[in-house]
C-alpha atoms as a PDB file:
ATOM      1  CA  UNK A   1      -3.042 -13.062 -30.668  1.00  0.00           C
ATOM      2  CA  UNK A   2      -2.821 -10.788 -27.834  1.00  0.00           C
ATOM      3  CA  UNK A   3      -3.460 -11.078 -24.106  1.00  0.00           C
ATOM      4  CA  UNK A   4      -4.503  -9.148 -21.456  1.00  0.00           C
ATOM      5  CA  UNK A   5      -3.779  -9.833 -18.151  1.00  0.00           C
ATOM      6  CA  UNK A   6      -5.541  -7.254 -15.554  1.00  0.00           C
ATOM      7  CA  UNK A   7      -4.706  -8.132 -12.009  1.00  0.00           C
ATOM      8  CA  UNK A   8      -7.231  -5.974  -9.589  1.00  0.00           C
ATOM      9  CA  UNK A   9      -7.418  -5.912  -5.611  1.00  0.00           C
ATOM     10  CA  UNK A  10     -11.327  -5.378  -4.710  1.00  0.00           C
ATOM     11  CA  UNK A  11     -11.848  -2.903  -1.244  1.00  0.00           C
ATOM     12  CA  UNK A  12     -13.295  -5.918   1.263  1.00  0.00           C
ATOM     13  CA  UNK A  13     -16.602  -3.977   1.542  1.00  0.00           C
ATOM     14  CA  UNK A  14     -16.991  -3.374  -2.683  1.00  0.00           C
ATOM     15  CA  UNK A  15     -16.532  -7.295  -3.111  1.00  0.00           C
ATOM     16  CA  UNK A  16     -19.807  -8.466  -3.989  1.00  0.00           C
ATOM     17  CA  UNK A  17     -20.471  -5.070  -5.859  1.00  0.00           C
ATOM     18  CA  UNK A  18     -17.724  -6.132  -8.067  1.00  0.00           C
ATOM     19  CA  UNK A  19     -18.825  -9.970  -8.943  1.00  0.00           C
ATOM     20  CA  UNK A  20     -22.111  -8.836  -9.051  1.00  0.00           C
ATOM     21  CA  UNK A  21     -21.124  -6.074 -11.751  1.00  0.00           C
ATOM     22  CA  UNK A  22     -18.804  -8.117 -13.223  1.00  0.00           C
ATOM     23  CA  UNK A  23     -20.462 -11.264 -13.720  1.00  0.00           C
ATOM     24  CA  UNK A  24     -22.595  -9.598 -16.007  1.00  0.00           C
ATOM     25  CA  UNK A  25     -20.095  -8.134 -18.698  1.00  0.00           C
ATOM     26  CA  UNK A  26     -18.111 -11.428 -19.067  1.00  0.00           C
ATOM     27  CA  UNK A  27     -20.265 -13.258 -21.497  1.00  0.00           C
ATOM     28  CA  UNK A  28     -21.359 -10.103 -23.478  1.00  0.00           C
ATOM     29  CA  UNK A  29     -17.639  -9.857 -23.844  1.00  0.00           C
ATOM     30  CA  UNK A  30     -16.948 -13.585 -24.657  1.00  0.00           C
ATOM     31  CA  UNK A  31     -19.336 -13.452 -28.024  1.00  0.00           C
ATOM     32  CA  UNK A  32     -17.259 -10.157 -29.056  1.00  0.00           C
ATOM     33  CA  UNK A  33     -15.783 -10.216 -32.976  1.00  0.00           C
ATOM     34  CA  UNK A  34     -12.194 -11.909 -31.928  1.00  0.00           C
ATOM     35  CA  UNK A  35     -12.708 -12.243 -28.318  1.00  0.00           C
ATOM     36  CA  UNK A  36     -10.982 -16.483 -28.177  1.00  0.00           C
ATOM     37  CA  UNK A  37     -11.254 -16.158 -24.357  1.00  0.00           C
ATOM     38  CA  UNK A  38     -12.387 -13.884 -21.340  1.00  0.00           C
ATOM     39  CA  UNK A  39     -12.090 -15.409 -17.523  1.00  0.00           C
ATOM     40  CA  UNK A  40     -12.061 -13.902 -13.983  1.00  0.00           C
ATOM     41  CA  UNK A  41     -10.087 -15.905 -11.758  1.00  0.00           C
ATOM     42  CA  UNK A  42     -10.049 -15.262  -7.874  1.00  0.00           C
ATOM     43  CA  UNK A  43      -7.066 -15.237  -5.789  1.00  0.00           C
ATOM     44  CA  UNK A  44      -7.230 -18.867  -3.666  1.00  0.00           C
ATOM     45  CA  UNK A  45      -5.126 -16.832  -0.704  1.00  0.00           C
ATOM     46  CA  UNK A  46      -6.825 -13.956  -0.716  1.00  0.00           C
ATOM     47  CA  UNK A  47     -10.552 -13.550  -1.762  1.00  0.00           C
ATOM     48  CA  UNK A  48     -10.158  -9.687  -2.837  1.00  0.00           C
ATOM     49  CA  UNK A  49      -7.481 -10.334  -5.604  1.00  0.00           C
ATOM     50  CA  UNK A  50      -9.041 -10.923  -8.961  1.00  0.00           C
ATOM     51  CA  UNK A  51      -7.273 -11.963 -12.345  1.00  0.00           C
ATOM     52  CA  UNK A  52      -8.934 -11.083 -15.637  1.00  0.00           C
ATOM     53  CA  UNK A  53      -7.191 -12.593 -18.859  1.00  0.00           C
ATOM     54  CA  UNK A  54      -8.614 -11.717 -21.930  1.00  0.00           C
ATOM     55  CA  UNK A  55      -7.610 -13.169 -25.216  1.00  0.00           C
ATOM     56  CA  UNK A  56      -8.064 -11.775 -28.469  1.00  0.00           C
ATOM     57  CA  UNK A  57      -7.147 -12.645 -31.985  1.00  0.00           C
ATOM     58  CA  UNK A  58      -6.253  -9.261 -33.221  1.00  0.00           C
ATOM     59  CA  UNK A  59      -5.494  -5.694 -32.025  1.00  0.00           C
ATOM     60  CA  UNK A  60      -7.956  -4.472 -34.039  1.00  0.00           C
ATOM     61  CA  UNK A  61     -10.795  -6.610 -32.509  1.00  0.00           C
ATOM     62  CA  UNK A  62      -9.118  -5.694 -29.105  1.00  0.00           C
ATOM     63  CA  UNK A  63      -9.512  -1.940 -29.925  1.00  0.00           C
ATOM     64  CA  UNK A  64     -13.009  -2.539 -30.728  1.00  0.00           C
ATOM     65  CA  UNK A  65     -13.960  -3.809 -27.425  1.00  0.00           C
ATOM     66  CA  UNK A  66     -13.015  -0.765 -25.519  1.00  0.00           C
ATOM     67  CA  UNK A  67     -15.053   0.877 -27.328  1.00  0.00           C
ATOM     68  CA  UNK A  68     -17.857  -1.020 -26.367  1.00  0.00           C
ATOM     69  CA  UNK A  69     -20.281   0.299 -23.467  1.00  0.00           C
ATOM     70  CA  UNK A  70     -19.691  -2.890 -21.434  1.00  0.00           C
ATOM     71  CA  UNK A  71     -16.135  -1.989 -21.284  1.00  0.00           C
ATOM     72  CA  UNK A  72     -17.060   1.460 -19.860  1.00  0.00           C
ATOM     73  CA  UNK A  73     -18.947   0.233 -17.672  1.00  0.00           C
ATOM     74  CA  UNK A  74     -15.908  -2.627 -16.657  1.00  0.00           C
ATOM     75  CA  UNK A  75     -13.955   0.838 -16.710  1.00  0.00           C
ATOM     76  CA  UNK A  76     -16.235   2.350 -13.886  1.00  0.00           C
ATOM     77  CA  UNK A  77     -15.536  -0.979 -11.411  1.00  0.00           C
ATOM     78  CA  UNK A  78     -11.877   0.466 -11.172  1.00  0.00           C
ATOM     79  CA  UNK A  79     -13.399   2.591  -8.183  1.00  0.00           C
ATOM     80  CA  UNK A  80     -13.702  -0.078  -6.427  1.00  0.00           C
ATOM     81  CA  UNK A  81     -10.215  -1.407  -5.976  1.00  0.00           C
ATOM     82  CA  UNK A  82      -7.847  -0.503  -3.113  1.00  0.00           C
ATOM     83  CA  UNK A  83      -4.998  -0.354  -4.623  1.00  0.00           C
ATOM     84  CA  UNK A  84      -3.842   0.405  -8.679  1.00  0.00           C
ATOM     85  CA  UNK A  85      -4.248  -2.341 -10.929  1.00  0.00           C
ATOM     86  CA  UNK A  86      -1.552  -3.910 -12.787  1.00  0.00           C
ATOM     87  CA  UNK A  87      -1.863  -4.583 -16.617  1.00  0.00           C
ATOM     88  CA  UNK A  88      -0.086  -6.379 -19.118  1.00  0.00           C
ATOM     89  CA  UNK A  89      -0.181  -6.854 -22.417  1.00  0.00           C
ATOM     90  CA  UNK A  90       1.427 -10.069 -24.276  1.00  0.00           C
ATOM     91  CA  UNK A  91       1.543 -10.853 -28.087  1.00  0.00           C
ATOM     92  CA  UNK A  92       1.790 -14.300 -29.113  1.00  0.00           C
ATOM     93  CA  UNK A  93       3.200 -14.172 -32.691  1.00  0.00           C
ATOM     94  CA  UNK A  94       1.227 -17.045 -35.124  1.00  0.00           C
ATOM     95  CA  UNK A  95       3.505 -20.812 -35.379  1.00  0.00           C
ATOM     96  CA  UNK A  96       4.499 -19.885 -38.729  1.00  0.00           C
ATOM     97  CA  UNK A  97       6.127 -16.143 -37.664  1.00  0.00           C
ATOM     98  CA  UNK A  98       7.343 -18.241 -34.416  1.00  0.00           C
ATOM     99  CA  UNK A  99       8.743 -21.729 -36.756  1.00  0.00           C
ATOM    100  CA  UNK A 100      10.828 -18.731 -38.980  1.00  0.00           C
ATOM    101  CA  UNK A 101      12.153 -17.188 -35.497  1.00  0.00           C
ATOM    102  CA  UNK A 102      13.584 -20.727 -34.244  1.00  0.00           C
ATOM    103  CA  UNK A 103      14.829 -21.698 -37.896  1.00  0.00           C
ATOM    104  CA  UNK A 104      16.918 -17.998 -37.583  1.00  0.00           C
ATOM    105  CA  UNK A 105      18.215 -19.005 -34.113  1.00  0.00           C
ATOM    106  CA  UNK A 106      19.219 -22.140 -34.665  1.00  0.00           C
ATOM    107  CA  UNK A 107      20.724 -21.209 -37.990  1.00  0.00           C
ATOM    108  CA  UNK A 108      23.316 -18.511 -36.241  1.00  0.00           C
ATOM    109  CA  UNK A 109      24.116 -20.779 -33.592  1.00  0.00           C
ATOM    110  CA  UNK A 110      25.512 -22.983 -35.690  1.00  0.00           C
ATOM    111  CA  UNK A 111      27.083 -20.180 -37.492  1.00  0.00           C
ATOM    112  CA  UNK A 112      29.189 -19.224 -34.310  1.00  0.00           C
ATOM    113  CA  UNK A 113      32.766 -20.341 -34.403  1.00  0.00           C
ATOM    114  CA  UNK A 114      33.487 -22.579 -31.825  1.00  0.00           C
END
């Protein structure tokens, strides 16, 4: 799985510009091929700060929604922002890659010579 985490600051006087631009593209996105999850969360301290976390089963169906029109279109709400956004991208490896991982650590822990 991999997530997205886009964290945007909206200019005061673009704000409802934004949510009304953006409410529209969330559930096109949400019944995308591999799209698990796609929520806009806003800032409780400051009004202007917006959170998008997108969650998607493969890179593949990730790659696939930006090439979608409703992502260009997400792409052209970046003119609205006072400030550059920050992005990050997270994989979350599947329980079976992760149980192997932990077997491997614990297994050359108790390797170590004490």
């Amino acid at each position: 799985m991999i997530i997205v985490t886009l964290r945007m600051t909206v200019r005061p006087d673009k704000r409802r510009d934004f949510m009304e631009s953006i409410r529209g593209m969330l559930e096109p996105t949400r019944v995308e091929r591999g799209c698990i999850s796609y929520r806009l969360y806003e800032d409780i301290e400051n009004k202007n700060i917006f959170t998008l976390v997108e969650e998607w089963k493969t890179r593949d169906d990730l790659e696939k929604h930006v090439r979608t029109n409703n992502y260009r279109m997400f792409l052209g709400l970046m003119d609205l922002l006072s400030e550059p956004y920050q992005l990050r991208f997270s994989t979350v490896l599947p329980e079976a890659e992760m149980e192997l991982l932990l077997e491997l650590a614990h297994k050359k822990r108790r390797e170590r010579p004490e």
